[in-house]
PDB file of N, CA and C in Angstrom:
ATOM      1  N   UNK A   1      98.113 -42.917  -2.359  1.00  0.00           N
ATOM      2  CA  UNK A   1      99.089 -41.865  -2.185  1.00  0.00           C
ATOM      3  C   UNK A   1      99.799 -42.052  -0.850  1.00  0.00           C
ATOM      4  N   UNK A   2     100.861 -42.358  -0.684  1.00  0.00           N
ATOM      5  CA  UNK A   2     102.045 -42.532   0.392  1.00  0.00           C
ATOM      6  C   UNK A   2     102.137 -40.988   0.616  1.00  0.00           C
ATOM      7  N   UNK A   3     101.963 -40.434   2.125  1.00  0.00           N
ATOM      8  CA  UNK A   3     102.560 -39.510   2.953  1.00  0.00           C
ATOM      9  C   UNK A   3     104.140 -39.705   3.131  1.00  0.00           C
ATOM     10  N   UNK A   4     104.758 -38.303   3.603  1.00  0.00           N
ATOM     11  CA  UNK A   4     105.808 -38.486   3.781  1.00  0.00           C
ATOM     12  C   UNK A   4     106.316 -37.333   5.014  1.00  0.00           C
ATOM     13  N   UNK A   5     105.359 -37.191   5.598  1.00  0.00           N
ATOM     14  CA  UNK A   5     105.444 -36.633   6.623  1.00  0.00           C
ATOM     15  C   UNK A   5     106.678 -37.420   7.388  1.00  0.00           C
ATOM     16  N   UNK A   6     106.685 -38.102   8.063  1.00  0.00           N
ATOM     17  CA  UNK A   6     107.383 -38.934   8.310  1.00  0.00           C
ATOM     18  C   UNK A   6     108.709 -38.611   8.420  1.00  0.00           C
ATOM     19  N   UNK A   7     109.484 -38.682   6.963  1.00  0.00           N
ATOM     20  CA  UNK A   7     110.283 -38.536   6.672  1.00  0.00           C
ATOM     21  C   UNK A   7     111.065 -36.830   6.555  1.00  0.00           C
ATOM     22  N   UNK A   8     109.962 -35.836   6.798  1.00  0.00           N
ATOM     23  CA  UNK A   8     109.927 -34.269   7.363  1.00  0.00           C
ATOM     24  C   UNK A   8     110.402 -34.124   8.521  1.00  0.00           C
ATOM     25  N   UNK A   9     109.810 -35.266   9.756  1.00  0.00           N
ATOM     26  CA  UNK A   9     109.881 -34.837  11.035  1.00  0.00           C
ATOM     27  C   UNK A   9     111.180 -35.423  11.063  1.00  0.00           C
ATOM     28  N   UNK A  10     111.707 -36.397  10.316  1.00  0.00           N
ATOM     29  CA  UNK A  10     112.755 -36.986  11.457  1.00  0.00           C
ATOM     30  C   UNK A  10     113.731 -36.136  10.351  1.00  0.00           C
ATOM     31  N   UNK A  11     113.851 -35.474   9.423  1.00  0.00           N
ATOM     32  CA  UNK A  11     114.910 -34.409   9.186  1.00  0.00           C
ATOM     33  C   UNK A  11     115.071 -33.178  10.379  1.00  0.00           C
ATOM     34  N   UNK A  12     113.843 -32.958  10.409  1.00  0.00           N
ATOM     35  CA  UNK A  12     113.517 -31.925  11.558  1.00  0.00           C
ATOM     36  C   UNK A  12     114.074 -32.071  13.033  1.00  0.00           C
ATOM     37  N   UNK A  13     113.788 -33.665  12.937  1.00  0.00           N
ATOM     38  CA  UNK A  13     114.279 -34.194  14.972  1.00  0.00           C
ATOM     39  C   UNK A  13     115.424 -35.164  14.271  1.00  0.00           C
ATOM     40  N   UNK A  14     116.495 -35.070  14.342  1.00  0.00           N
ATOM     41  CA  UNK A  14     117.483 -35.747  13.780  1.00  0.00           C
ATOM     42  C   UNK A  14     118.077 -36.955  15.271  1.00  0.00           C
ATOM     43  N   UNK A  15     117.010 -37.071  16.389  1.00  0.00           N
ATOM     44  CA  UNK A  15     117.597 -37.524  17.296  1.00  0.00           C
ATOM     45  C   UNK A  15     116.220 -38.878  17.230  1.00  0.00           C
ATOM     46  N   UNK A  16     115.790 -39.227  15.995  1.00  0.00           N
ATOM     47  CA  UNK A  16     114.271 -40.620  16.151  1.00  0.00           C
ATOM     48  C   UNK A  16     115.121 -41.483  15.617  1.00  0.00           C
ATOM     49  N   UNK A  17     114.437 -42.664  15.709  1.00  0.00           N
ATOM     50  CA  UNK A  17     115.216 -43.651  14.834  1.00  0.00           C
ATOM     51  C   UNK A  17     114.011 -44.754  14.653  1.00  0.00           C
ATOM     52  N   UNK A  18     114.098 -45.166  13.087  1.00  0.00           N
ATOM     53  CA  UNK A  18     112.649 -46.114  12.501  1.00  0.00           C
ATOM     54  C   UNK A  18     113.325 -47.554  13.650  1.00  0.00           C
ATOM     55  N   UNK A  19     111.989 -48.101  13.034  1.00  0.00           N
ATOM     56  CA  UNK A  19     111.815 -49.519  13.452  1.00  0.00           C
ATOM     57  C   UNK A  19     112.893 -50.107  12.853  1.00  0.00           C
ATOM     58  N   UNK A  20     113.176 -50.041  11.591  1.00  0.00           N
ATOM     59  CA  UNK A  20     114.603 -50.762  11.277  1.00  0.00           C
ATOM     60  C   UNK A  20     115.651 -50.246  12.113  1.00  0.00           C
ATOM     61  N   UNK A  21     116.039 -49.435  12.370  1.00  0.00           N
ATOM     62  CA  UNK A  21     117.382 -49.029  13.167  1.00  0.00           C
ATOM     63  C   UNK A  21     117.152 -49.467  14.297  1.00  0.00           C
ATOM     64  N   UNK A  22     116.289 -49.391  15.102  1.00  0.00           N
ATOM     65  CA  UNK A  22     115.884 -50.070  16.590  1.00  0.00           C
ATOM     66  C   UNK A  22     116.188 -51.335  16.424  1.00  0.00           C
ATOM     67  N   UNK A  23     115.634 -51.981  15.705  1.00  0.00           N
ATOM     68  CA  UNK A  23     116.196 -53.657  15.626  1.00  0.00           C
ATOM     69  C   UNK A  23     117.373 -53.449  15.658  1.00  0.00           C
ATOM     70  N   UNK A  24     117.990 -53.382  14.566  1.00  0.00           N
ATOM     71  CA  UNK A  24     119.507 -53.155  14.017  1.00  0.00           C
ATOM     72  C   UNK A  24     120.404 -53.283  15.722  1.00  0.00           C
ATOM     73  N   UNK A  25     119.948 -52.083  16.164  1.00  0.00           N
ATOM     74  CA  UNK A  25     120.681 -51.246  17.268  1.00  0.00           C
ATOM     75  C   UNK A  25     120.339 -52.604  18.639  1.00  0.00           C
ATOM     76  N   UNK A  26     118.983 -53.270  18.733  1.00  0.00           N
ATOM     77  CA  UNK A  26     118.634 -54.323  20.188  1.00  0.00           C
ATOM     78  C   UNK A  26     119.145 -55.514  19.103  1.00  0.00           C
ATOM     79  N   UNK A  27     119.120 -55.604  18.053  1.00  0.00           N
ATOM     80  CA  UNK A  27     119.807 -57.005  17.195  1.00  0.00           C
ATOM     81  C   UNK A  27     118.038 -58.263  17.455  1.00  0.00           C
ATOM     82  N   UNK A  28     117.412 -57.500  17.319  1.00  0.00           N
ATOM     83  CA  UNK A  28     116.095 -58.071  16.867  1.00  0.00           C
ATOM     84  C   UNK A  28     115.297 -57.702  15.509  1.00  0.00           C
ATOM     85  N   UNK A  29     114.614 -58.660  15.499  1.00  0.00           N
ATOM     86  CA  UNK A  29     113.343 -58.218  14.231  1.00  0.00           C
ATOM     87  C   UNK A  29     112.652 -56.873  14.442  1.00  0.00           C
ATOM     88  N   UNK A  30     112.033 -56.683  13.248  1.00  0.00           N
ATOM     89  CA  UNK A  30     110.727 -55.326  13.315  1.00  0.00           C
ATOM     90  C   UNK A  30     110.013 -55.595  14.262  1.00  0.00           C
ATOM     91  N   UNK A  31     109.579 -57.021  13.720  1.00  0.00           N
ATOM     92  CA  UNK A  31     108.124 -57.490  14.471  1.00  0.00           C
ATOM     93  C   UNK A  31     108.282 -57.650  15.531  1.00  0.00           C
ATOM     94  N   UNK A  32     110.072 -58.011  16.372  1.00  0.00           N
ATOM     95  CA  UNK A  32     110.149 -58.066  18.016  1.00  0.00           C
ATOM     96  C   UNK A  32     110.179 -56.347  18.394  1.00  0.00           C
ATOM     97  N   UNK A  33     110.355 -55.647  17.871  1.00  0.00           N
ATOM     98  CA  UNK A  33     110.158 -53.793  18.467  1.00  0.00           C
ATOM     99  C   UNK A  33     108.736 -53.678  18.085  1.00  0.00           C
ATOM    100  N   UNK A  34     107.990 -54.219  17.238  1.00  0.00           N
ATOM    101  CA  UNK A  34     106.300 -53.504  17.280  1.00  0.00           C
ATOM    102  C   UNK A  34     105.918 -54.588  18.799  1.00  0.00           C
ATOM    103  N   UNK A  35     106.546 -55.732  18.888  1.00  0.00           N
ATOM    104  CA  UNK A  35     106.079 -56.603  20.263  1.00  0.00           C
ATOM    105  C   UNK A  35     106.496 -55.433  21.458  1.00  0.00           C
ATOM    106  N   UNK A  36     107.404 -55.058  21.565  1.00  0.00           N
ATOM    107  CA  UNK A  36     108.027 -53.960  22.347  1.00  0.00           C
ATOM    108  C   UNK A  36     107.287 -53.249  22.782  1.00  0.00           C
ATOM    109  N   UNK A  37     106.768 -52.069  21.737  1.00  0.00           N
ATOM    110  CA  UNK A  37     105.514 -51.348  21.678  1.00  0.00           C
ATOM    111  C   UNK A  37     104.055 -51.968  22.107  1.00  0.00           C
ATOM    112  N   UNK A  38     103.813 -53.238  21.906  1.00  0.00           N
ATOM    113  CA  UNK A  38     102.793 -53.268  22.461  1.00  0.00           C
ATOM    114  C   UNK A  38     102.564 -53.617  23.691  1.00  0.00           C
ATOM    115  N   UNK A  39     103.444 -54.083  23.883  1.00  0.00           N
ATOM    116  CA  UNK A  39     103.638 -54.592  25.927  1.00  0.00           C
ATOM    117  C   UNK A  39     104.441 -53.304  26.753  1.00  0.00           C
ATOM    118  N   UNK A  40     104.521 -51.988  25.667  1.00  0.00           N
ATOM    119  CA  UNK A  40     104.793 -51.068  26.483  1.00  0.00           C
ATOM    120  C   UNK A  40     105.917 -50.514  27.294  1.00  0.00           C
ATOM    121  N   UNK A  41     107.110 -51.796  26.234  1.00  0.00           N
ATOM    122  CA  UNK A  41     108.411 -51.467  26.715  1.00  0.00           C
ATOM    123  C   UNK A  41     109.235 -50.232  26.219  1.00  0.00           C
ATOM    124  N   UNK A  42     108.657 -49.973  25.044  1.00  0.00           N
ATOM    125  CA  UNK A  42     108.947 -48.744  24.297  1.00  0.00           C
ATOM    126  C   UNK A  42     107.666 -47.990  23.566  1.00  0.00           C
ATOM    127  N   UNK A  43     108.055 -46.861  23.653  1.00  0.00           N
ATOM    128  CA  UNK A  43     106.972 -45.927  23.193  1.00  0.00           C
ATOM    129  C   UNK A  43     107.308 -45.515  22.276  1.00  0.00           C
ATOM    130  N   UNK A  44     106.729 -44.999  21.226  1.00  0.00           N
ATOM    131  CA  UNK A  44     107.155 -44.672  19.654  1.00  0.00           C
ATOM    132  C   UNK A  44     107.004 -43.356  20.208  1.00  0.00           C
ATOM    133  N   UNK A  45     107.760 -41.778  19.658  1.00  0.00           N
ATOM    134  CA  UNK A  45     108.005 -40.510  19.882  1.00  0.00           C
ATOM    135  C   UNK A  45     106.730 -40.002  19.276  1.00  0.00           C
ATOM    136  N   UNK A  46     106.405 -40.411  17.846  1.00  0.00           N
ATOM    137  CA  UNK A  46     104.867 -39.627  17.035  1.00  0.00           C
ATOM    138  C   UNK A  46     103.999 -40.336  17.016  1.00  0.00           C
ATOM    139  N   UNK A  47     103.128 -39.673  16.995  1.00  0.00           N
ATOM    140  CA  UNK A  47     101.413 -41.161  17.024  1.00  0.00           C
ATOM    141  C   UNK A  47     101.742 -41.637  15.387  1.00  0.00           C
ATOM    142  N   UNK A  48     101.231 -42.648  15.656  1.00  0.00           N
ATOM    143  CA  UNK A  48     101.358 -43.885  14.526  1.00  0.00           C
ATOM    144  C   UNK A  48     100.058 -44.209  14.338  1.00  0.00           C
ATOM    145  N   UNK A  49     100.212 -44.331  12.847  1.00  0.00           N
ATOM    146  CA  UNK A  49      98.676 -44.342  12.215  1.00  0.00           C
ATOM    147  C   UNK A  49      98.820 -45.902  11.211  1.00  0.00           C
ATOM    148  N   UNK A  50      97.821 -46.566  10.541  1.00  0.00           N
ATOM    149  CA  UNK A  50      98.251 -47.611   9.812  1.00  0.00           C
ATOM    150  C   UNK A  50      98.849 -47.489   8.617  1.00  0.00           C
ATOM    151  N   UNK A  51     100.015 -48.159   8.424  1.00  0.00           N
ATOM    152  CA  UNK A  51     100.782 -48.061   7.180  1.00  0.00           C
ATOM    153  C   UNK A  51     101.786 -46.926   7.199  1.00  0.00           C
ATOM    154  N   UNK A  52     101.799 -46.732   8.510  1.00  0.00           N
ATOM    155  CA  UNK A  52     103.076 -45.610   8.972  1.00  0.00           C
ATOM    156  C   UNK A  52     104.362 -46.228   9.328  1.00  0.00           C
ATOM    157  N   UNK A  53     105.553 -45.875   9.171  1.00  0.00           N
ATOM    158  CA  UNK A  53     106.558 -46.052  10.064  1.00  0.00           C
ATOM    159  C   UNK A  53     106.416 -45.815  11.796  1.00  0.00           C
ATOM    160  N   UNK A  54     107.323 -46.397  12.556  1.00  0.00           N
ATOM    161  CA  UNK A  54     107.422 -45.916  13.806  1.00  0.00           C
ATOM    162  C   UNK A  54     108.348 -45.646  13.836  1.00  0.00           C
ATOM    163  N   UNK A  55     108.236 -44.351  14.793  1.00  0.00           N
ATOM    164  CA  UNK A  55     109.699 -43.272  15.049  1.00  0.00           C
ATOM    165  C   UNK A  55     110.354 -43.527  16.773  1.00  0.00           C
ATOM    166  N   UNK A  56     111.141 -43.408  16.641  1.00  0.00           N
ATOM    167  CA  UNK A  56     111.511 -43.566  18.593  1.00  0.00           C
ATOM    168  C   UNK A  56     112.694 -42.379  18.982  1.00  0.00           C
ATOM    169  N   UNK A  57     112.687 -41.987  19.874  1.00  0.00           N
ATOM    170  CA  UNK A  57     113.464 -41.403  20.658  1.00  0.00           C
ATOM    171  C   UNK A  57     114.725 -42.044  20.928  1.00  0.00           C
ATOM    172  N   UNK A  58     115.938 -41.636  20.450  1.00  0.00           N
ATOM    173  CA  UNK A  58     117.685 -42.349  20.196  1.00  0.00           C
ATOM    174  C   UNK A  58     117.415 -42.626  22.374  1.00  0.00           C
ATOM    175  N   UNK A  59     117.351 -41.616  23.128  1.00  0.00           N
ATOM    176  CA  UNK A  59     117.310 -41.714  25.213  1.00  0.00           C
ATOM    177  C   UNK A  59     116.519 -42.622  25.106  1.00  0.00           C
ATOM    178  N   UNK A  60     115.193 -43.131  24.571  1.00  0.00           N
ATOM    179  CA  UNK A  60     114.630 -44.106  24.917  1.00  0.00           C
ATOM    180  C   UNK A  60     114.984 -45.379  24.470  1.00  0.00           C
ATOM    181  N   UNK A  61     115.496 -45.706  23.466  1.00  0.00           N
ATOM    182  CA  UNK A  61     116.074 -46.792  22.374  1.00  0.00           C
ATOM    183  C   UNK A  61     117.344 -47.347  23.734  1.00  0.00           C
ATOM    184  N   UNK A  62     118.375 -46.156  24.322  1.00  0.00           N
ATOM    185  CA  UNK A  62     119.461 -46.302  24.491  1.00  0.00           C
ATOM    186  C   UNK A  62     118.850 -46.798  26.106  1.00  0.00           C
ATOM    187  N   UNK A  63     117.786 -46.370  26.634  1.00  0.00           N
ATOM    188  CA  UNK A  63     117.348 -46.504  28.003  1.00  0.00           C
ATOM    189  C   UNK A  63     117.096 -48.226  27.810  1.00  0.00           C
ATOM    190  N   UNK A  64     116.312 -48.367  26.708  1.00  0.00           N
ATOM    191  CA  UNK A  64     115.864 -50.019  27.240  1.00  0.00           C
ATOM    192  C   UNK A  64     117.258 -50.671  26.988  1.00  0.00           C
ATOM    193  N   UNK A  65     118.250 -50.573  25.743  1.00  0.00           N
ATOM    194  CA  UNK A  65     119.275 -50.881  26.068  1.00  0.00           C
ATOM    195  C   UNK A  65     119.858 -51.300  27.185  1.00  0.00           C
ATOM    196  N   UNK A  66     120.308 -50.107  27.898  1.00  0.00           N
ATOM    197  CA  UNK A  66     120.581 -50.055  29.212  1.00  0.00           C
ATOM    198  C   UNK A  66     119.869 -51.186  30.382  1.00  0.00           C
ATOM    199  N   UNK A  67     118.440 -51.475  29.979  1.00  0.00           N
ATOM    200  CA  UNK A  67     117.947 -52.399  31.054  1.00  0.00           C
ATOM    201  C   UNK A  67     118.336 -53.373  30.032  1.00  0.00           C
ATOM    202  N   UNK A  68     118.420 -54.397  29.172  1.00  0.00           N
ATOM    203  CA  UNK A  68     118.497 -54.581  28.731  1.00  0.00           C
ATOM    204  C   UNK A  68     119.763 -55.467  29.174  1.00  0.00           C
ATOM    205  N   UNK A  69     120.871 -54.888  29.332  1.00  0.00           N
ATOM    206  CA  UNK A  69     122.330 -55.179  29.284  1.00  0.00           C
ATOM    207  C   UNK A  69     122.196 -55.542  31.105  1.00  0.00           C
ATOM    208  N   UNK A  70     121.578 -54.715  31.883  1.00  0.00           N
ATOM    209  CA  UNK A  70     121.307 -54.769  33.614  1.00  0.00           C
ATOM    210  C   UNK A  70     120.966 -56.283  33.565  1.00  0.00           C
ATOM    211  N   UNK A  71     120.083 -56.538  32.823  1.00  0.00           N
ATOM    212  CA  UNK A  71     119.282 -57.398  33.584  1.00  0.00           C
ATOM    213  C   UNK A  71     120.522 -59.137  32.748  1.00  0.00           C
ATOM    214  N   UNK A  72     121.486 -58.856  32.144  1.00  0.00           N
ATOM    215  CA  UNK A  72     121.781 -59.712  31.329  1.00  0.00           C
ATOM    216  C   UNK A  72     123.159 -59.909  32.653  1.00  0.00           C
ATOM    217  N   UNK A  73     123.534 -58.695  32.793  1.00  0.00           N
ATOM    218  CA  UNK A  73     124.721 -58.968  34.081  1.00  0.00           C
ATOM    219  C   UNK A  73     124.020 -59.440  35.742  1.00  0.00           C
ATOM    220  N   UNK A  74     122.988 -59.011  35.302  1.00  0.00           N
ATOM    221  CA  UNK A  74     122.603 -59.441  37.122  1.00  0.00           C
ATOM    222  C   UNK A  74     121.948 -61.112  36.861  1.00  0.00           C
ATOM    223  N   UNK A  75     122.008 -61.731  36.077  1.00  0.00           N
ATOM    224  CA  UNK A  75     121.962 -63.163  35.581  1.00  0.00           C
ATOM    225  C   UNK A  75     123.104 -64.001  35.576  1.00  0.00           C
ATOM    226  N   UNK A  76     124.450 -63.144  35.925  1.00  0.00           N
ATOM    227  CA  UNK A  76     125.303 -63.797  35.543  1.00  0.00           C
ATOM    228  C   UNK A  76     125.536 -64.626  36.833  1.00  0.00           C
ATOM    229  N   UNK A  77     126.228 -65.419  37.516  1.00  0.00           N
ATOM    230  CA  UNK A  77     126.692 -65.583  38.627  1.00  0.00           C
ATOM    231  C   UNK A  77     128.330 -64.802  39.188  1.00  0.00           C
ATOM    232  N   UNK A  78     128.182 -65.138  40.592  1.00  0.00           N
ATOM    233  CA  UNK A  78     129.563 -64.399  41.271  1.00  0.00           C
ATOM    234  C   UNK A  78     130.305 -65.376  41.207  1.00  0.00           C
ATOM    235  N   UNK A  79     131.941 -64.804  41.282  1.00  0.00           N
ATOM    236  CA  UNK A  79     132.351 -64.997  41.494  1.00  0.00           C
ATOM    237  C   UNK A  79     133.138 -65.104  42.498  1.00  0.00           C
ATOM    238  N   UNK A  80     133.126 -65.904  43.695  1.00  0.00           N
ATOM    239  CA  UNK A  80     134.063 -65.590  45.109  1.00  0.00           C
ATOM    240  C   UNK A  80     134.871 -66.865  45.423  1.00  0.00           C
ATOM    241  N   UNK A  81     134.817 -66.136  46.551  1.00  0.00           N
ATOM    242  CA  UNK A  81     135.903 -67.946  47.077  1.00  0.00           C
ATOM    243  C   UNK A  81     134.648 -69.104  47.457  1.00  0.00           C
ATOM    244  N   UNK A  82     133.554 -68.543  47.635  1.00  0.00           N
ATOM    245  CA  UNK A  82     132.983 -69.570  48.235  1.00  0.00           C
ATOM    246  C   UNK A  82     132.185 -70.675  46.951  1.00  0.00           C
ATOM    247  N   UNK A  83     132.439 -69.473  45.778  1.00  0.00           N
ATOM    248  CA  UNK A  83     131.786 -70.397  44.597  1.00  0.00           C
ATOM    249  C   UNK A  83     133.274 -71.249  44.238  1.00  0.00           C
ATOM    250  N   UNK A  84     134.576 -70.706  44.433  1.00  0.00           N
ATOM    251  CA  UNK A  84     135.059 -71.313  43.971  1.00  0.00           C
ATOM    252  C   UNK A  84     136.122 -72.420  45.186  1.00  0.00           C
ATOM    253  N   UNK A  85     135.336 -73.281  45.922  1.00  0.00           N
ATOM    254  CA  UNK A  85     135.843 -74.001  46.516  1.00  0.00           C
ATOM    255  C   UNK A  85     135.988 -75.249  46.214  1.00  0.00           C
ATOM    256  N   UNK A  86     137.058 -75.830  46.482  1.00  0.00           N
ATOM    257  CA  UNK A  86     137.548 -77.659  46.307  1.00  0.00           C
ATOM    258  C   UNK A  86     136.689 -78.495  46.817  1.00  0.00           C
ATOM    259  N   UNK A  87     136.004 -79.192  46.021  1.00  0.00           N
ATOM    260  CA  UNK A  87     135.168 -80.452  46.934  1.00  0.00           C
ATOM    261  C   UNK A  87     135.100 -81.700  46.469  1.00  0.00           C
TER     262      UNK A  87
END
């Protein structure tokens, strides 16, 4: 028998989003957001039991985003005069 609790709360909190939409949304696999979760980069919003979905918080989804995109611009290099000199 499949529960569907699940699918109660996030009518209820219209602001979670499953493991498929999290990928979707970082443009990774399931299995790279349950990696997520386990190294603690993201926290699922409801306790998760086996053979459950995971639910997340849209501020937290959008927070790692956010580092996410930081850490992709502070990789980039500058641009100045001194990078761009004649030699």
């Amino acid at each position: 028998m499949r529960r569907t609790i699940s699918r109660e709360v996030v009518t209820l909190q219209p602001n979670l989003l499953s493991t498929r939409q999290v990928a979707e949304l970082l443009g990774v696999s399931r299995q790279y957001v349950r990696k997520l979760v386990q190294a603690g980069c993201l926290t699922p919003a409801l306790p998760v039991t086996a053979g459950q979905s995971m639910w997340f918080r849209t501020e937290d989804v959008e927070a790692l985003l956010r580092a996410r995109q930081g850490k992709r611009t502070a990789r980039r290099p500058r641009l100045s005069g001194d990078n761009l000199r004649e030699g």
